[in-house]
Protein backbone atom coordinates (compact mmCIF):
# COMPACT_ATOMS: atom_id res chain seq x y z
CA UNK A 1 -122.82 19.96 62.90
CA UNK A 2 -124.48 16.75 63.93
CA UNK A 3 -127.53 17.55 61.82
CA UNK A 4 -125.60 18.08 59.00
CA UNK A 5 -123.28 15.38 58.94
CA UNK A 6 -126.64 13.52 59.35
CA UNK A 7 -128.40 14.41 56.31
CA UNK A 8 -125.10 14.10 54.23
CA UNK A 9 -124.75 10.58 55.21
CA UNK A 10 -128.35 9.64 54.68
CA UNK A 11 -128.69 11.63 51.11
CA UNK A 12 -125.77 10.10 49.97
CA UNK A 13 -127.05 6.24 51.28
CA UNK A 14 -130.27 7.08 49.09
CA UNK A 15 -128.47 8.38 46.45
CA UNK A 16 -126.65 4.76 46.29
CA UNK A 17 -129.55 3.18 47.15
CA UNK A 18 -127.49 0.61 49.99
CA UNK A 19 -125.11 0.31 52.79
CA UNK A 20 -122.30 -2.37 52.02
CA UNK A 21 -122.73 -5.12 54.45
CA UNK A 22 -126.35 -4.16 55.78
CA UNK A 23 -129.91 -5.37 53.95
CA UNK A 24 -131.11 -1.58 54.10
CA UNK A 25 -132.44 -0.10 50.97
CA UNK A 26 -133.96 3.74 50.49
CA UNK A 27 -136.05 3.58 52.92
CA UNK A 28 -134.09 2.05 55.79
CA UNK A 29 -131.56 4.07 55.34
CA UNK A 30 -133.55 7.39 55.38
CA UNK A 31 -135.68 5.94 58.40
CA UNK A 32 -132.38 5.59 59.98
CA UNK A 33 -131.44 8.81 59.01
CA UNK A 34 -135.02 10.26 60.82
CA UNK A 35 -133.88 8.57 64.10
CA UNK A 36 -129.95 9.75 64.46
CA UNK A 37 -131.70 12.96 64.25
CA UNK A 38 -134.42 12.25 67.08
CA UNK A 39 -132.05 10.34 69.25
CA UNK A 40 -129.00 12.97 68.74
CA UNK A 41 -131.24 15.73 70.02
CA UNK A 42 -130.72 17.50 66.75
CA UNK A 43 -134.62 17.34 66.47
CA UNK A 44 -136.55 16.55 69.36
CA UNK A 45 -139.27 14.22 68.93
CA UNK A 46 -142.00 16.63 69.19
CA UNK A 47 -140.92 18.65 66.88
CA UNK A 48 -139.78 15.15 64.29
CA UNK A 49 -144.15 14.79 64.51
CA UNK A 50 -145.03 18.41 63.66
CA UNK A 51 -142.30 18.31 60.81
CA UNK A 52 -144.16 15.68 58.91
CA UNK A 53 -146.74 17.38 56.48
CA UNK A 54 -149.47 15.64 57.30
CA UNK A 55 -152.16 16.63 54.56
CA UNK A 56 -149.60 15.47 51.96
CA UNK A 57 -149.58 12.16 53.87
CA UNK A 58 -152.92 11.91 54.35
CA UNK A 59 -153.60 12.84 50.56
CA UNK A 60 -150.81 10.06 49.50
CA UNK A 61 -152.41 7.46 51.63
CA UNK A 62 -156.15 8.26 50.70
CA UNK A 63 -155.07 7.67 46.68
CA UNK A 64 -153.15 4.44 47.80
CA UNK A 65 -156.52 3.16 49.20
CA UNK A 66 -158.48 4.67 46.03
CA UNK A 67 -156.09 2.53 43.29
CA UNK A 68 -156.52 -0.64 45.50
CA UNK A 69 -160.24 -0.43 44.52
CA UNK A 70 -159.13 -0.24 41.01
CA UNK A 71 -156.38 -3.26 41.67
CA UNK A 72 -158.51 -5.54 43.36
CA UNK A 73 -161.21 -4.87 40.56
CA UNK A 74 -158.77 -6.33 38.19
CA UNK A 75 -159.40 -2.95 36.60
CA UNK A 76 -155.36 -2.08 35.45
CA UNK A 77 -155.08 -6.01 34.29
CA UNK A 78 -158.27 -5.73 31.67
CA UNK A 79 -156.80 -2.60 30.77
CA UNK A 80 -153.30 -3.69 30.08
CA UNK A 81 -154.60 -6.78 28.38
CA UNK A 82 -157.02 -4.80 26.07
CA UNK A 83 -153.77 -2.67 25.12
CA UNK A 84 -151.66 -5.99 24.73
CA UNK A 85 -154.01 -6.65 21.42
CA UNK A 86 -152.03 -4.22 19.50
CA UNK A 87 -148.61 -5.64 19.87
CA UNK A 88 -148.10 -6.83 16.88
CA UNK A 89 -148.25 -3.27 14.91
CA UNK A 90 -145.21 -2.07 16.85
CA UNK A 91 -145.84 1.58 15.72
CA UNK A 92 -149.40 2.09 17.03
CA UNK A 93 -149.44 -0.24 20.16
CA UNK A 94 -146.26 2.05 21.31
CA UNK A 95 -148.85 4.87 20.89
CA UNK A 96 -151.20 3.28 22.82
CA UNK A 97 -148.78 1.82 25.27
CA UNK A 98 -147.52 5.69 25.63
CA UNK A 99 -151.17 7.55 25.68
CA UNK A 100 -152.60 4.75 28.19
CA UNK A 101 -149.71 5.04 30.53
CA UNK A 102 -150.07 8.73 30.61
CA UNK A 103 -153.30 9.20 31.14
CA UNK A 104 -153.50 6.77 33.84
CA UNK A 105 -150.94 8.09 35.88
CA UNK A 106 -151.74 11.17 35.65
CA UNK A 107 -155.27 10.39 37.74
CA UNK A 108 -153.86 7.24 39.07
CA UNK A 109 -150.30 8.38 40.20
CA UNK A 110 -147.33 7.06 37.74
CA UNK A 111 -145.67 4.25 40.57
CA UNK A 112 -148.97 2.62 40.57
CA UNK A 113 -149.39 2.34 36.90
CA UNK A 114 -146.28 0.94 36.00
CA UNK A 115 -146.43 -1.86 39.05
CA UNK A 116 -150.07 -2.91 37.40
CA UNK A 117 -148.71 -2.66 33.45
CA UNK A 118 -145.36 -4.00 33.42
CA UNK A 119 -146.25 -7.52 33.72
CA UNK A 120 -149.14 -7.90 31.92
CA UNK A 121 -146.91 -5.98 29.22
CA UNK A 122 -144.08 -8.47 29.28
CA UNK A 123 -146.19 -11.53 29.03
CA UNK A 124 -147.95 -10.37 26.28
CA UNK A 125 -144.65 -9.26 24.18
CA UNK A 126 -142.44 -12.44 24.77
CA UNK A 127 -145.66 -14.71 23.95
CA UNK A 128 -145.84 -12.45 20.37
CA UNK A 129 -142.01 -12.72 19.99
CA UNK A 130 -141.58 -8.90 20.23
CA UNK A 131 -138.88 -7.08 21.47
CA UNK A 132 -140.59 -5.90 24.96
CA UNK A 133 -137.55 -3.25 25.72
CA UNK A 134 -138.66 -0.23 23.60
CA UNK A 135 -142.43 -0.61 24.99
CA UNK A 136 -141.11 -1.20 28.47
CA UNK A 137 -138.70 1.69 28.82
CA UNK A 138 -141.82 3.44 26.69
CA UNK A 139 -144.32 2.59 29.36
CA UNK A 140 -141.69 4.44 32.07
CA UNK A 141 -141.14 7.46 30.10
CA UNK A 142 -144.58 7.90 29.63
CA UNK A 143 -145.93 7.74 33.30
CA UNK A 144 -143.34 9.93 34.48
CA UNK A 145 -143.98 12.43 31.97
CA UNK A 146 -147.89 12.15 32.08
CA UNK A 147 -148.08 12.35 35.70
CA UNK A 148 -146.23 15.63 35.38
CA UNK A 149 -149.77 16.92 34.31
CA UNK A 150 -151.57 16.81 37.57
CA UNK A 151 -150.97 17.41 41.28
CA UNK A 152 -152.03 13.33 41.96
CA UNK A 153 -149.91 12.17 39.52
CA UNK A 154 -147.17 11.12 41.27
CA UNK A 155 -145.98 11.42 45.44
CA UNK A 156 -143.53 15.02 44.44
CA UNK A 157 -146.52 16.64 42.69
CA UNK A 158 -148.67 15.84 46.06
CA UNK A 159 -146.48 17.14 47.92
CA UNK A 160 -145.49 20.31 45.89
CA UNK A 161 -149.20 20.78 45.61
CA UNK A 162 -149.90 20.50 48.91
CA UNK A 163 -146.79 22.70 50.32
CA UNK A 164 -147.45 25.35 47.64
CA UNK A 165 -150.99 25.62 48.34
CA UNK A 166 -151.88 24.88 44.53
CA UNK A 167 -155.32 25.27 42.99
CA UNK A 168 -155.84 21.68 41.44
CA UNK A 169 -157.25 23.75 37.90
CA UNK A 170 -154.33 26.03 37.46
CA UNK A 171 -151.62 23.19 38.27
CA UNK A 172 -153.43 21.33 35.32
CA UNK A 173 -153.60 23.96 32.80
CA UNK A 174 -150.08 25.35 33.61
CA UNK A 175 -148.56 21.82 33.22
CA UNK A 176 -150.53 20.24 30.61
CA UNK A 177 -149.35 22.06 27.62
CA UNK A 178 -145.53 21.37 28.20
CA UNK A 179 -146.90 17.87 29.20
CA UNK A 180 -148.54 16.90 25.94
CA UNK A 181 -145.67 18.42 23.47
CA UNK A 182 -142.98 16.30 25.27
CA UNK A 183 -144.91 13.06 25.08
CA UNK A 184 -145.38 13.71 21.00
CA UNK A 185 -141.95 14.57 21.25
CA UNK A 186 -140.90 11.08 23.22
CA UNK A 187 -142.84 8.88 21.25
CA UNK A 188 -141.36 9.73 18.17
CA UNK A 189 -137.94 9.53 19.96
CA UNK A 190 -138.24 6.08 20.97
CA UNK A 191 -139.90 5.24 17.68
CA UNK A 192 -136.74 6.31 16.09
CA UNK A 193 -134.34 5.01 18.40
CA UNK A 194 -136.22 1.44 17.46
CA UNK A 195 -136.97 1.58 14.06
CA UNK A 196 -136.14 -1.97 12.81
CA UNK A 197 -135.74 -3.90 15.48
CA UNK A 198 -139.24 -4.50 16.95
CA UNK A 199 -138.85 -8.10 16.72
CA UNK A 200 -137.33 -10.61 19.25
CA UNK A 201 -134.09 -11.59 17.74
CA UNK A 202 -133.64 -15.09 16.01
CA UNK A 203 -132.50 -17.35 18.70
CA UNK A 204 -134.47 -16.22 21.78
CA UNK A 205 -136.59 -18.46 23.50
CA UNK A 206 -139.21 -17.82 26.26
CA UNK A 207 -136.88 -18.53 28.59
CA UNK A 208 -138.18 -16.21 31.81
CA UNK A 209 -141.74 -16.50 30.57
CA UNK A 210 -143.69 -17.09 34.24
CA UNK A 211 -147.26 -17.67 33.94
CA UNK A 212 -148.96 -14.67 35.91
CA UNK A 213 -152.04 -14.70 37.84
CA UNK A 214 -154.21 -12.19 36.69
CA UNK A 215 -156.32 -10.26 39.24
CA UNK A 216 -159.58 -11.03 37.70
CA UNK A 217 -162.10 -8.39 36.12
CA UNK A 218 -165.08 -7.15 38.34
CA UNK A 219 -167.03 -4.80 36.32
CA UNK A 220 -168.83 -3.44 39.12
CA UNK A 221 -165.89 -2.98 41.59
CA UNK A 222 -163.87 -1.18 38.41
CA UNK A 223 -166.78 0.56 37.96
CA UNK A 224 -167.36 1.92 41.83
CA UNK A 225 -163.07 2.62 41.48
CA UNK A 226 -163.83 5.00 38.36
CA UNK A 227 -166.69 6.67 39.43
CA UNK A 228 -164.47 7.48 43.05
CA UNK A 229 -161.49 8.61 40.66
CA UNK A 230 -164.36 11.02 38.94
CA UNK A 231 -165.55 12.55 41.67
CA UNK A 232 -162.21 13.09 43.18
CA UNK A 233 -161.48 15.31 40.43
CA UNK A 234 -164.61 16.91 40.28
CA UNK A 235 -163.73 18.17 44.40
CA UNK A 236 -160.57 18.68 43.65
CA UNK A 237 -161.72 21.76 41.17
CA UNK A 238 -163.78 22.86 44.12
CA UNK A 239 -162.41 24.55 46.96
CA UNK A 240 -162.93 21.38 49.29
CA UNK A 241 -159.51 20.50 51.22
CA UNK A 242 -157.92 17.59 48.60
CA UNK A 243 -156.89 15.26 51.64
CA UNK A 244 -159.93 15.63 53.38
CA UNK A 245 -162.26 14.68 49.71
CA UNK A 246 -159.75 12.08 49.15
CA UNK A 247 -160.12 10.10 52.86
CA UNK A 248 -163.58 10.86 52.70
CA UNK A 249 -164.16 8.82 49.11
CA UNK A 250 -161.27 6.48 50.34
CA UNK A 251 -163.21 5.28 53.51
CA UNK A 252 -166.92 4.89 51.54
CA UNK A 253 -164.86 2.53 49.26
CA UNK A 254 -164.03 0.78 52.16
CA UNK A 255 -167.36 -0.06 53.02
CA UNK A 256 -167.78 -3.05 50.85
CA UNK A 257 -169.60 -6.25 51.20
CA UNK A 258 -167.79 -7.96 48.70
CA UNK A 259 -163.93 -6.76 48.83
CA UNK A 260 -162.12 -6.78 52.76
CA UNK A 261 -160.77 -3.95 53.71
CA UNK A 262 -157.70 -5.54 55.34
CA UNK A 263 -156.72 -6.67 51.11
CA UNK A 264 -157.16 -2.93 50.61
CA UNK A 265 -154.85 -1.76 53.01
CA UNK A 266 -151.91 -4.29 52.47
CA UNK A 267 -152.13 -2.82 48.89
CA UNK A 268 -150.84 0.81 50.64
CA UNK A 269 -147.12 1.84 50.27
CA UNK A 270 -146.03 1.56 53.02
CA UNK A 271 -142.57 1.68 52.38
CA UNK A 272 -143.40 4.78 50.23
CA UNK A 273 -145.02 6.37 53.27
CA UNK A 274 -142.49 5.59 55.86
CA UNK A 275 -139.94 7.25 53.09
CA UNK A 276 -141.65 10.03 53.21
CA UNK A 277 -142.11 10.80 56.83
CA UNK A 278 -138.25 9.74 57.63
CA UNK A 279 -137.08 11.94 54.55
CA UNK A 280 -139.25 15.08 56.32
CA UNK A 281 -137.83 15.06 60.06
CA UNK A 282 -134.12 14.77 58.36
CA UNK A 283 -135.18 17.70 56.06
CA UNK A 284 -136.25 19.26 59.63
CA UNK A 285 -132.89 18.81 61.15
CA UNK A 286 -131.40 21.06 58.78
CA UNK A 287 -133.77 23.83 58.87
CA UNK A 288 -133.24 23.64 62.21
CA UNK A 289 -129.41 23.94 61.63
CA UNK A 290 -130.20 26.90 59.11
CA UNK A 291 -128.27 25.07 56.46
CA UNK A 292 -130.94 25.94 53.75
CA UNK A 293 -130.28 29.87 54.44
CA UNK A 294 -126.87 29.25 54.07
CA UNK A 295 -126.93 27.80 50.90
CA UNK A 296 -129.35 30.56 49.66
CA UNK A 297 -127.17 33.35 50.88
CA UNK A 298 -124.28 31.39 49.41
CA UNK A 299 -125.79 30.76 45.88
CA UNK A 300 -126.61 34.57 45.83
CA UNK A 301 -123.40 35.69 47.04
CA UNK A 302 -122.07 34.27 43.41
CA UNK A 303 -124.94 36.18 41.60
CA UNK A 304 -127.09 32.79 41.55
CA UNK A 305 -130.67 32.94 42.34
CA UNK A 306 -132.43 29.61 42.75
CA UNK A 307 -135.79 31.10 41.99
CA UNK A 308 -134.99 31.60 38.70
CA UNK A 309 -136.83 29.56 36.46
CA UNK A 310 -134.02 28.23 34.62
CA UNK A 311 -131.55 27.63 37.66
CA UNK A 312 -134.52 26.16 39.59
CA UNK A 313 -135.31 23.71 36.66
CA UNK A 314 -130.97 23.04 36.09
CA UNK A 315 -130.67 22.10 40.20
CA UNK A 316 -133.92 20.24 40.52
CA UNK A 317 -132.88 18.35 37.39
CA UNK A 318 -129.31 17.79 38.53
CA UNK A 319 -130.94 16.66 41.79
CA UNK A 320 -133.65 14.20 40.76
CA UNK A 321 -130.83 12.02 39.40
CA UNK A 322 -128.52 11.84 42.22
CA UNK A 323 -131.21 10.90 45.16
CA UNK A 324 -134.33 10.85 42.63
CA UNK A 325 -136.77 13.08 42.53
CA UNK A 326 -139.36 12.50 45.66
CA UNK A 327 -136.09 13.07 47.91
CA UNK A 328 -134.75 15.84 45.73
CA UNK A 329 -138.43 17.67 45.83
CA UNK A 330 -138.46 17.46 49.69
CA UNK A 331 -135.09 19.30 50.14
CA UNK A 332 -135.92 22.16 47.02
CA UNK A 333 -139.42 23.45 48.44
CA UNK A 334 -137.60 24.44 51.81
CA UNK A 335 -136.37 27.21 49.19
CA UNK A 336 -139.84 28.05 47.23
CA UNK A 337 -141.50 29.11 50.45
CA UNK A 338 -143.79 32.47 49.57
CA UNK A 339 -142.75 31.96 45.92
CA UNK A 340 -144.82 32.57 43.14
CA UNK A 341 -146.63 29.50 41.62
CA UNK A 342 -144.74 29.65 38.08
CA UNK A 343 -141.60 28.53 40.27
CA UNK A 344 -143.78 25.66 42.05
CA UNK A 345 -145.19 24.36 38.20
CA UNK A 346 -141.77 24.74 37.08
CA UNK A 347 -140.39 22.31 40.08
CA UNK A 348 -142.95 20.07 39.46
CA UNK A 349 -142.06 19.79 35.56
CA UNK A 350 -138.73 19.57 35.64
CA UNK A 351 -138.32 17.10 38.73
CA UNK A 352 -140.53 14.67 36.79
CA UNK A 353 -139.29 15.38 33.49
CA UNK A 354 -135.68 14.35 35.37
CA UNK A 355 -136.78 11.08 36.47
CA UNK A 356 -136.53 10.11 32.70
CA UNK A 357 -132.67 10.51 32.51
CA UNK A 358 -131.65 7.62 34.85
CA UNK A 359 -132.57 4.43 36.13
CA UNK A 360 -132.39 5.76 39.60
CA UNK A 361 -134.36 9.49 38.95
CA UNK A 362 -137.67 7.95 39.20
CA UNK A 363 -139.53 5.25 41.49
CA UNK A 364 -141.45 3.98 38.61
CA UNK A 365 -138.25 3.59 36.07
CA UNK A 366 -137.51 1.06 38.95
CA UNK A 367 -140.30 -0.56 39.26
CA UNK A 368 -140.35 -1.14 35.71
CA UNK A 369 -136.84 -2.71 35.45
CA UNK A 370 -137.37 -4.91 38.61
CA UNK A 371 -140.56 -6.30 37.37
CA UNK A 372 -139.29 -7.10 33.56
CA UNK A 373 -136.47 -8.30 35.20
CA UNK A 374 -138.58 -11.58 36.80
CA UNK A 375 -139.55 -12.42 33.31
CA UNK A 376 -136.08 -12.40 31.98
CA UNK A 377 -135.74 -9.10 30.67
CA UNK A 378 -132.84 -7.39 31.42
CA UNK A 379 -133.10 -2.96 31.02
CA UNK A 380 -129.42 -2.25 31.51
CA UNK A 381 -128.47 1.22 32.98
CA UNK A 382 -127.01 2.18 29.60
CA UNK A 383 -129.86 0.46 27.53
CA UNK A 384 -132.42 3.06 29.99
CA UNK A 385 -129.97 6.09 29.44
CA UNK A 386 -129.85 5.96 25.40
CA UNK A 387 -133.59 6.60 25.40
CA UNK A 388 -133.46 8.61 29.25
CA UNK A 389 -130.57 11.32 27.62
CA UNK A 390 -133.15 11.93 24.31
CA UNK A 391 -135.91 12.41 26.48
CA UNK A 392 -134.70 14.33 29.06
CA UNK A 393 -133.58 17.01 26.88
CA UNK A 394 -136.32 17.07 25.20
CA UNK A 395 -138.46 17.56 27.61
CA UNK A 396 -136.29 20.47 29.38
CA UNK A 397 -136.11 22.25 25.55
CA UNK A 398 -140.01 22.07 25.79
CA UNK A 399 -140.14 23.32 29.27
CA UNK A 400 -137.54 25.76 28.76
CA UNK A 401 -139.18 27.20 25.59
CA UNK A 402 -142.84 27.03 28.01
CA UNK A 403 -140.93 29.11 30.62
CA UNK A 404 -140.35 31.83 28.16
CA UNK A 405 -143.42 31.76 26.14
């Protein structure tokens, strides 16, 4: 019982993303979560070290150290700058804004991309006296969905990847399809849902316009970031371990003359880390507590079967928006064990695809609000869901109709 009431008080405290009266966020409360269930006994703490999934770690961390290159190269700032050039034909720089983002993040992981963008993005659109909203909320929707595409592209797809044993070339082909028709699909949504009102309304001043410090461009340290990303893919096709290609690029990066290592690793996640190990040993004190089988045999006792494609996809979306998706992910593959890897695409899909529908469903949704939101752009929740609701449902028609095809 202890290890239940556990994890129901720590999912719920990330689902509301605080504790009244305490500076904890996420990821205090789920690292307090991790140690009631060490310090109860309800995991010991050999067993808390084992439960971690360390290649998925290891994998997470290695790509951290990978993007810093790219960072501290100024690479994502000349990049977002180039794109900038376009914002004053609404229409195509939203296609750009949208086919950039995607790409990116899905070799680049989707948090990363929006962190480096958003900025950059919001300068650029309140100095042209456009409306930065639709190309903001566009920039969201289109990381999460493009990162769908690839088993790097964001921290859930690493981890289903690594869990599920997934060959890097059939994650990619499986996904991609589904991946590219909901993007069309989205940019023509948001185009629609902004038709005429691309401008900054009459009025508005550059009031919350900060001057930004650009990281400045290195050609040869962007260069030495792209060629690692290239040959990252190129072992990730092979049958090389992924975490062991990515460390092993990760520390020759590190040898540098030029760039200190120690500005590389204060550009890690940690807080994105620690999440992840906390959320695993409270995942761990439920298996232990056999709460998972329970749930199974319960769910089957009313004729529902959670490896069905279209239940799977219904509780992993339903899921992604009440803790987000990286927490919801960690709790749904205790159930996918030995299952075939249509079920383990189809998690990875429709957990993404969820982060869309809500502010809270993805990391990168709020990364994107919190950094507009220094420059004096306020996304509302509402203003996020009228474009999150078209999306989303899109994007489950298209995976729904993929499931079936």
């Amino acid at each position: 019982m202890e290890a239940i009431l556990i994890f129901t008080l720590t999912y719920v405290g990330v689902a509301i993303g605080h504790i009244p009266g305490l500076q904890l966020d996420r990821t205090g409360i789920a690292l307090l979560g991790a140690i009631a269930m060490v310090v109860s006994g309800a995991v010991p703490l050999g067993q808390a070290v084992v439960s971690i999934n360390i290649s998925t770690m290891l994998l997470l961390y290695a790509l951290m150290i990978i993007s810093a290159q790219l960072r501290l190269g100024g690479f994502y700032t000349r990049v977002a700058l180039q794109m900038a050039r376009w914002c004053l034909h609404p229409r195509l720089f939203l296609l750009v804004v949208m086919g950039v983002g995607a790409i990116l993040s899905a070799l680049l992981a989707n948090d990363i991309i929006c962190l480096a963008f958003t900025p950059v993005l919001a300068y650029s659109l309140l100095g042209a006296r456009m409306n930065p909203i639709p190309f903001l909320l566009a920039l969201a929707v289109a990381a999460n969905i493009g990162s769908a595409a690839t088993i790097i592209g964001n921290p859930q797809n690493m981890l289903i990847g690594q869990v599920g044993q997934l060959p890097f070339g059939g994650f990619l082909q499986w996904c991609s399809p589904p991946v590219i028709v909901t993007l069309i699909g989205s940019y023509l949504i948001i185009a629609w849902l902004y038709r005429g009102r691309w401008a900054v309304p009459p009025g508005d001043g550059d009031v919350g316009r900060p001057q930004p410090t650009w990281q400045p461009f290195n050609a040869w340290q962007s260069a030495k970031g792209l060629a690692a990303v290239a040959l990252l893919v190129i072992l990730f096709f092979t049958d090389f371990h992924r975490e062991l290609a990515a460390l092993g690029i990760a520390g020759v990066l590190m040898c540098s003359r030029k760039m200190k290592s120690r500005q590389m690793v204060e550009l890690v996640d940690w807080h994105l880390l620690t999440l992840f190990c906390a959320l695993f040993v409270v995942i761990e004190g439920i298996s232990a507590a056999q709460l998972p089988q329970h749930v199974v045999a319960s769910l089957a006792d009313h004729q529902i079967d959670i490896r069905h494609p279209l239940v799977l996809t219904g509780v992993s979306t339903l899921l992604s928006n009440v803790v987000s998706n990286v927490p919801a992910v960690m709790l749904l593959v205790q159930f996918l064990q030995g299952a075939p890897s249509q079920l383990w695409y189809i998690l990875a899909l429709s957990s993404t695809f969820a982060g869309n529908l809500i502010t809270i469903g993805s990391i990168a949704n709020l990364i994107v609000i919190e950094q507009a939101n220094v420059f004096g752009i306020a996304v509302g929740f509402w203003t996020h869901a009228k474009v999150g609701l078209a999306v989303t449902a899109w994007s489950l028609l298209v995976l729904a109709g993929w499931i079936y095809l």
